[in-house]
Protein backbone atom coordinates (compact mmCIF):
# COMPACT_ATOMS: atom_id res chain seq x y z
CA UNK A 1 31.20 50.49 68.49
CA UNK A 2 31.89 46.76 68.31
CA UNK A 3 35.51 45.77 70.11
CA UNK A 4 36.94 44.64 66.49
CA UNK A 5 35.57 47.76 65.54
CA UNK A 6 37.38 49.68 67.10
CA UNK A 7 40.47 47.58 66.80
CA UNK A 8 40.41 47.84 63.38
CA UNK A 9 39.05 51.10 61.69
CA UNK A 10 40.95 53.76 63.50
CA UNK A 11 44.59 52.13 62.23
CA UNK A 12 45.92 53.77 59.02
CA UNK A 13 48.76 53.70 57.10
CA UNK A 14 51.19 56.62 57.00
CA UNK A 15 54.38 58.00 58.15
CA UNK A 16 57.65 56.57 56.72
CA UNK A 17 56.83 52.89 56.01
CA UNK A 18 53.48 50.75 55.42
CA UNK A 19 52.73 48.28 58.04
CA UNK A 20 51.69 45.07 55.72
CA UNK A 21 51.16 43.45 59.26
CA UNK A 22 48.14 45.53 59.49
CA UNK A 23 47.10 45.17 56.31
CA UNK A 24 47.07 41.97 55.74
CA UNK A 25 45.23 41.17 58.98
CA UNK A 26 42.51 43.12 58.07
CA UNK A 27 42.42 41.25 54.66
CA UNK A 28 42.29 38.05 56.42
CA UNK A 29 39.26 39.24 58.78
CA UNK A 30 37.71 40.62 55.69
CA UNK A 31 37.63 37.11 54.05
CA UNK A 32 36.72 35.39 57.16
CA UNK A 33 33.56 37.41 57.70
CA UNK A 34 32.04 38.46 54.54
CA UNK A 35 29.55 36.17 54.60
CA UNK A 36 27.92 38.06 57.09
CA UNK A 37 26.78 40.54 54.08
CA UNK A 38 23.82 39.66 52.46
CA UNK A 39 24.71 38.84 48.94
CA UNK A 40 22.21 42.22 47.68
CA UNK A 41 25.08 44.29 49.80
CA UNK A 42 27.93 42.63 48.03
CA UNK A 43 26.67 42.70 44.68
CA UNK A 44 25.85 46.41 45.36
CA UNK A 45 28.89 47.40 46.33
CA UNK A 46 31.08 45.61 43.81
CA UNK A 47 28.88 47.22 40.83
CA UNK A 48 29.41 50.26 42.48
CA UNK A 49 32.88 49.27 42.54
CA UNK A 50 33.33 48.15 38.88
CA UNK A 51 31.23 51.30 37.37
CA UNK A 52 33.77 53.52 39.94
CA UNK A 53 37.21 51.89 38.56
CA UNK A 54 36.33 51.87 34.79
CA UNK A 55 35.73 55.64 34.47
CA UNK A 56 39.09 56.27 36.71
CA UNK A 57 41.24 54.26 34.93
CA UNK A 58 39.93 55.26 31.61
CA UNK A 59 39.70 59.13 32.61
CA UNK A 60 42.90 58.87 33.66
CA UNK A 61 43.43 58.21 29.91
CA UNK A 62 41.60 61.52 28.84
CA UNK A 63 38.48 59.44 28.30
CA UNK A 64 35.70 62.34 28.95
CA UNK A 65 32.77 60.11 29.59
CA UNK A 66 31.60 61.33 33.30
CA UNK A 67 30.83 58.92 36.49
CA UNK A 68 27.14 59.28 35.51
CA UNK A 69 27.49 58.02 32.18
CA UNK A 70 29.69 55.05 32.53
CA UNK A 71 26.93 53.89 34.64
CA UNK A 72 24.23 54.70 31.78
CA UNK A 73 26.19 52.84 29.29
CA UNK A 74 27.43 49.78 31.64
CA UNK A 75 24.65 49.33 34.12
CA UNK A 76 21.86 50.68 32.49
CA UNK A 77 22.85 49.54 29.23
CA UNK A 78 21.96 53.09 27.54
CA UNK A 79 23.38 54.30 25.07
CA UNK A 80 25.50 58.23 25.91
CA UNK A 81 25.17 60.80 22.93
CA UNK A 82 28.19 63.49 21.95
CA UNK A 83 30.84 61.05 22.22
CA UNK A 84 32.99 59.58 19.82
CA UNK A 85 32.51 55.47 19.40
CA UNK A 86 36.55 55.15 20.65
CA UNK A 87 35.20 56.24 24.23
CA UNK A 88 32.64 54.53 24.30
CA UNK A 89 34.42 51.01 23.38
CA UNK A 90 36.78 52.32 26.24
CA UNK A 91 34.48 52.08 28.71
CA UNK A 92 32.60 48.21 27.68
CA UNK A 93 36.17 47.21 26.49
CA UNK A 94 37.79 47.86 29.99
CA UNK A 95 34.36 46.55 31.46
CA UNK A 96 34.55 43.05 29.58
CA UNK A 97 38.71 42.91 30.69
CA UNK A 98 37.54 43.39 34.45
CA UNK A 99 35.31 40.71 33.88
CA UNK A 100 38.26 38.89 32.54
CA UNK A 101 40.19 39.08 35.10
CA UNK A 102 37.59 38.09 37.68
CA UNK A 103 36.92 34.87 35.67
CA UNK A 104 40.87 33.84 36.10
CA UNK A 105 40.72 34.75 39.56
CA UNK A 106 38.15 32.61 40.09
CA UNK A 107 40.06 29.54 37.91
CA UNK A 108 42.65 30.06 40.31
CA UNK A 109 45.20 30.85 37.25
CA UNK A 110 48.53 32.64 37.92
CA UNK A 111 48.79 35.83 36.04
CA UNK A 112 50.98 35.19 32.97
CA UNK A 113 52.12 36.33 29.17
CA UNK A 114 49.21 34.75 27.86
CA UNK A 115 46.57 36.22 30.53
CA UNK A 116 48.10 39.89 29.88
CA UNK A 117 47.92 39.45 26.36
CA UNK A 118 44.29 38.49 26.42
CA UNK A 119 43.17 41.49 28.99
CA UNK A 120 44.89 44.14 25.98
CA UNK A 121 43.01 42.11 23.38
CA UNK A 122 40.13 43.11 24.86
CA UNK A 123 41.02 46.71 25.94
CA UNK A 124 41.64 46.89 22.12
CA UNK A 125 38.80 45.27 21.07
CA UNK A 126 37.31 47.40 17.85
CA UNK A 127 39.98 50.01 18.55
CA UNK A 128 43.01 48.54 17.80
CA UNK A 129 44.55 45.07 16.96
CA UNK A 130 45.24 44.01 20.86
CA UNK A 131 47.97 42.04 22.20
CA UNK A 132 50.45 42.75 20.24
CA UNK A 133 53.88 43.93 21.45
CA UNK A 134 54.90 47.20 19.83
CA UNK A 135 57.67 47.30 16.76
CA UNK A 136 58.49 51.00 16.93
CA UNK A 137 59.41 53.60 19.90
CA UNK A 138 56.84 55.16 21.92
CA UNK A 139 57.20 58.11 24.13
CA UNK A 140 55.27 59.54 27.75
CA UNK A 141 53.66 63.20 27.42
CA UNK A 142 56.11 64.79 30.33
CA UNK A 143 57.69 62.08 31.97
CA UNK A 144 61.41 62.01 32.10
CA UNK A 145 61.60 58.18 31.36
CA UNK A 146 61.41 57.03 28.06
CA UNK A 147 60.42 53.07 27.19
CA UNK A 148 62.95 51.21 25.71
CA UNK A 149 62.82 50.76 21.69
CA UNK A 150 61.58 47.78 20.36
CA UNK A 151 64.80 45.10 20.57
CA UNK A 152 65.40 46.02 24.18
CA UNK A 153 61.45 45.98 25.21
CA UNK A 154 61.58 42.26 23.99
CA UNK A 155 64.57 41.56 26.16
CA UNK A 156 63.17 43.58 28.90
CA UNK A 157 59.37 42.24 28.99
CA UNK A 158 61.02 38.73 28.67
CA UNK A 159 62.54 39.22 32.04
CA UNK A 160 59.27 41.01 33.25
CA UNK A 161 57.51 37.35 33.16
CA UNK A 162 60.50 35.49 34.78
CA UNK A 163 60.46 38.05 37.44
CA UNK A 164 56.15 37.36 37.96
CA UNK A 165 57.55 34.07 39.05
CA UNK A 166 60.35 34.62 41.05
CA UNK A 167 59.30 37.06 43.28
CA UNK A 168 55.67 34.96 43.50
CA UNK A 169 56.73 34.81 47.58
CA UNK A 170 57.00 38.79 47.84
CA UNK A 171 54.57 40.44 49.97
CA UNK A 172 51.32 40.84 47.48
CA UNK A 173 50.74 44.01 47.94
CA UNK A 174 54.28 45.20 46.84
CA UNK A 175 54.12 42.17 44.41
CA UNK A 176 51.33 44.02 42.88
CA UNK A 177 52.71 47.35 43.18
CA UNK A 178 55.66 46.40 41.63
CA UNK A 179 53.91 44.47 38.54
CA UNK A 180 51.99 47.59 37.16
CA UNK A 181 55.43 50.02 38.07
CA UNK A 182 57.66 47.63 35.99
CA UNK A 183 54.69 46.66 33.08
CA UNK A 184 54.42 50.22 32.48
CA UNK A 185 57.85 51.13 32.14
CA UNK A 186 58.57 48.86 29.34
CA UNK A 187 55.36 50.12 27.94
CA UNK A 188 55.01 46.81 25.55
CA UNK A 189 51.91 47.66 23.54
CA UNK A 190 51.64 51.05 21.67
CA UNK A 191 48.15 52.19 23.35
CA UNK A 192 46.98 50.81 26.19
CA UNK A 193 49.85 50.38 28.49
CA UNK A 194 48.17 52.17 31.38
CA UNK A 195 44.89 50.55 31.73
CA UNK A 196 46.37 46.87 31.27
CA UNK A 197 48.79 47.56 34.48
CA UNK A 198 45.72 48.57 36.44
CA UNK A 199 44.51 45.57 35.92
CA UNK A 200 47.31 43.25 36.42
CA UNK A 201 47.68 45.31 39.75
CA UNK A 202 44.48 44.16 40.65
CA UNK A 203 44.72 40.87 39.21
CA UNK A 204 47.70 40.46 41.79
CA UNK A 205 45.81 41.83 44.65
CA UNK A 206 42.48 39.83 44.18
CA UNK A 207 44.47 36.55 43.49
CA UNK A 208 46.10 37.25 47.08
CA UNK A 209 42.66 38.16 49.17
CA UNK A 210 43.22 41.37 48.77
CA UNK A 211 40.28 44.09 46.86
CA UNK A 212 41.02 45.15 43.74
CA UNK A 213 41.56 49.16 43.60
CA UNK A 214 40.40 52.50 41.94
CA UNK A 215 43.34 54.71 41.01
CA UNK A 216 40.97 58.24 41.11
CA UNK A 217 41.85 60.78 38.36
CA UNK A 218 42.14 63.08 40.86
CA UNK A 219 45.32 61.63 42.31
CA UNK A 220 46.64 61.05 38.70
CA UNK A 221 49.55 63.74 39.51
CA UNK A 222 50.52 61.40 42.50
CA UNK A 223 50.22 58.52 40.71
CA UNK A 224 52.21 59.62 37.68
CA UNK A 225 54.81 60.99 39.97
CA UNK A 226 55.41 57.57 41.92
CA UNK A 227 55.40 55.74 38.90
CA UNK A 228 57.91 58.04 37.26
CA UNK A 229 60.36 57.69 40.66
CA UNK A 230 60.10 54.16 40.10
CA UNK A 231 61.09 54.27 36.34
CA UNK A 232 63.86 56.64 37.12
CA UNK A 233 65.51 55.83 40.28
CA UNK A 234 63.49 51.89 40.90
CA UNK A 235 61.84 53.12 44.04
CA UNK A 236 59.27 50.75 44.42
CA UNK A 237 58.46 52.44 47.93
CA UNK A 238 56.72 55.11 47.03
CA UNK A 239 54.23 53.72 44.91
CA UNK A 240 54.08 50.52 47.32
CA UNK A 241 52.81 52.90 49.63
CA UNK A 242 50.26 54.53 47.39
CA UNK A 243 48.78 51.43 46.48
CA UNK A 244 48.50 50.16 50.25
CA UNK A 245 46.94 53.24 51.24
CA UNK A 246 43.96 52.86 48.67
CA UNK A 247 43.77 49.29 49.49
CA UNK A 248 43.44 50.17 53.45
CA UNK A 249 40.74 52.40 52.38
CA UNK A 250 38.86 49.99 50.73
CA UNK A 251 39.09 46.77 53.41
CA UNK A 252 38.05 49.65 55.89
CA UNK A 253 34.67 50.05 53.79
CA UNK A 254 33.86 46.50 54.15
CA UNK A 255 35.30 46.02 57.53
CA UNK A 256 32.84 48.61 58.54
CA UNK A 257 29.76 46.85 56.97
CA UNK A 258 30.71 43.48 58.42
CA UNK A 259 30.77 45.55 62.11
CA UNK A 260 27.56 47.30 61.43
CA UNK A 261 25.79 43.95 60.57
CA UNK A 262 27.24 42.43 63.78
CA UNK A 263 26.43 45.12 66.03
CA UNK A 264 22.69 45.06 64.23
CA UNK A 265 22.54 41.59 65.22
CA UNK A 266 23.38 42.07 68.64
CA UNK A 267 20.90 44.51 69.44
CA UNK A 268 18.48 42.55 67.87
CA UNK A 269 18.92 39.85 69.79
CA UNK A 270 19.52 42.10 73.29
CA UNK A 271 15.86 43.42 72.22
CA UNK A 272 14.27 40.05 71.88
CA UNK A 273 16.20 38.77 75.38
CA UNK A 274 14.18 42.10 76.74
């Protein structure tokens, strides 16, 4: 094991508060030295990564397309019998809004009204008209926290986009954490809500360095639960934490790739020295 190696893989985030510090160093050695992977790596792993996140965050949504067939249908372009055409334009919708959100990423654009509005548009696309705010109430299956009604989720969502701005100097990672925990709340749109934070989440993390993220749908009870403690008491803490955790997760994956093709190239050139 390489000495960054073993600097950086064994550190995790836990106990009572996340350690950023850490984090973000390993982000910044993460940028620095991904060109070491071949570009066949990277593109495998962030296809990987793309098929991975769509059937999370639309599972989390009750969509019952499986792992296996979110790849048929996105990277084998075939088509999945048995399911209804609303899950299917789930899956290429929240595909095409990834895709999105790379592209502005890339155009260096700061997440605003305009950019959310656009990423629901095409969430919605041949489900629903998309990016438009809601005129009537909405309620959460089991959460304690209800949205606000219409007038007041004008006011609020209003104040949501000031905020985006103001706190533009917070750390990202809690900037991030806190844009999906707040979006949701208001719940703006009348469908939708949920997959549109996930990717303004990750719109904030990849716009700071940072991965984008999988929420699995196995940790939806954890998820829902720090979301709701937000919504009810504005603990952003909790899910700050949750969020940082899958993020470590992730930069350790890479980290580890960039050691192992280091360490291959040292032995490689040891053995031609010999």
């Amino acid at each position: 094991m390489s000495k960054l190696l073993a600097e950086f893989i064994p550190i995790r985030i836990g106990g009572g508060s996340v350690n950023y510090t850490v984090l973000n160093e390993k982000k910044e050695y993460y940028n620095q030295n991904r060109y070491l992977l071949s570009d066949d790596v990277l593109k495998n792993y962030e296809t990987a990564f793309e098929i991975e996140y769509t059937h999370n965050s639309t599972a989390i949504e009750r969509n019952t397309l499986t792992l296996m067939e979110t790849k048929l249908l996105l990277e084998d372009k075939l088509s999945v019998g048995g399911k209804n055409l609303r899950e299917i334009y789930e899956i290429v919708n929240h595909n095409k809004a990834f895709a999105y959100v790379q592209k502005c990423i890339n155009e260096n654009k700061s997440l605003d009204e305009n950019i959310i509005k656009d990423i629901h548009a095409l969430l919605m696309e041949n489900i629903m008209v998309g990016g438009v705010y809601r005129n009537v109430d909405v309620y959460i299956s089991g959460a304690q926290h209800s949205p606000p009604p219409p007038q007041e989720m004008y006011i609020q969502i209003k104040n949501f986009y000031m905020d985006l701005i103001s706190k533009n100097n917070a750390n990202p990672v809690e900037l991030a954490a806190w844009t999906h925990a707040e979006f949701v709340k208001i719940h703006p749109f009348t469908d939708g809500n949920g997959r549109t934070s996930r990717l303004v989440m990750n719109y904030q993390l990849m716009a700071n360095g940072y991965l984008p993220i999988s929420i699995t749908k196995e940790s939806r009870l954890e998820y829902f639960e720090a979301l709701e403690s937000y919504a009810l008491h504005g603990d952003i803490d909790t899910f700050g934490k949750f969020i940082a955790n899958i993020e470590n997760t992730r930069l350790d994956i890479y980290i580890k790739a960039i050691e192992n093709c280091i360490s291959n190239k040292q032995d490689g050139e040891f053995e031609m020295k010999m």
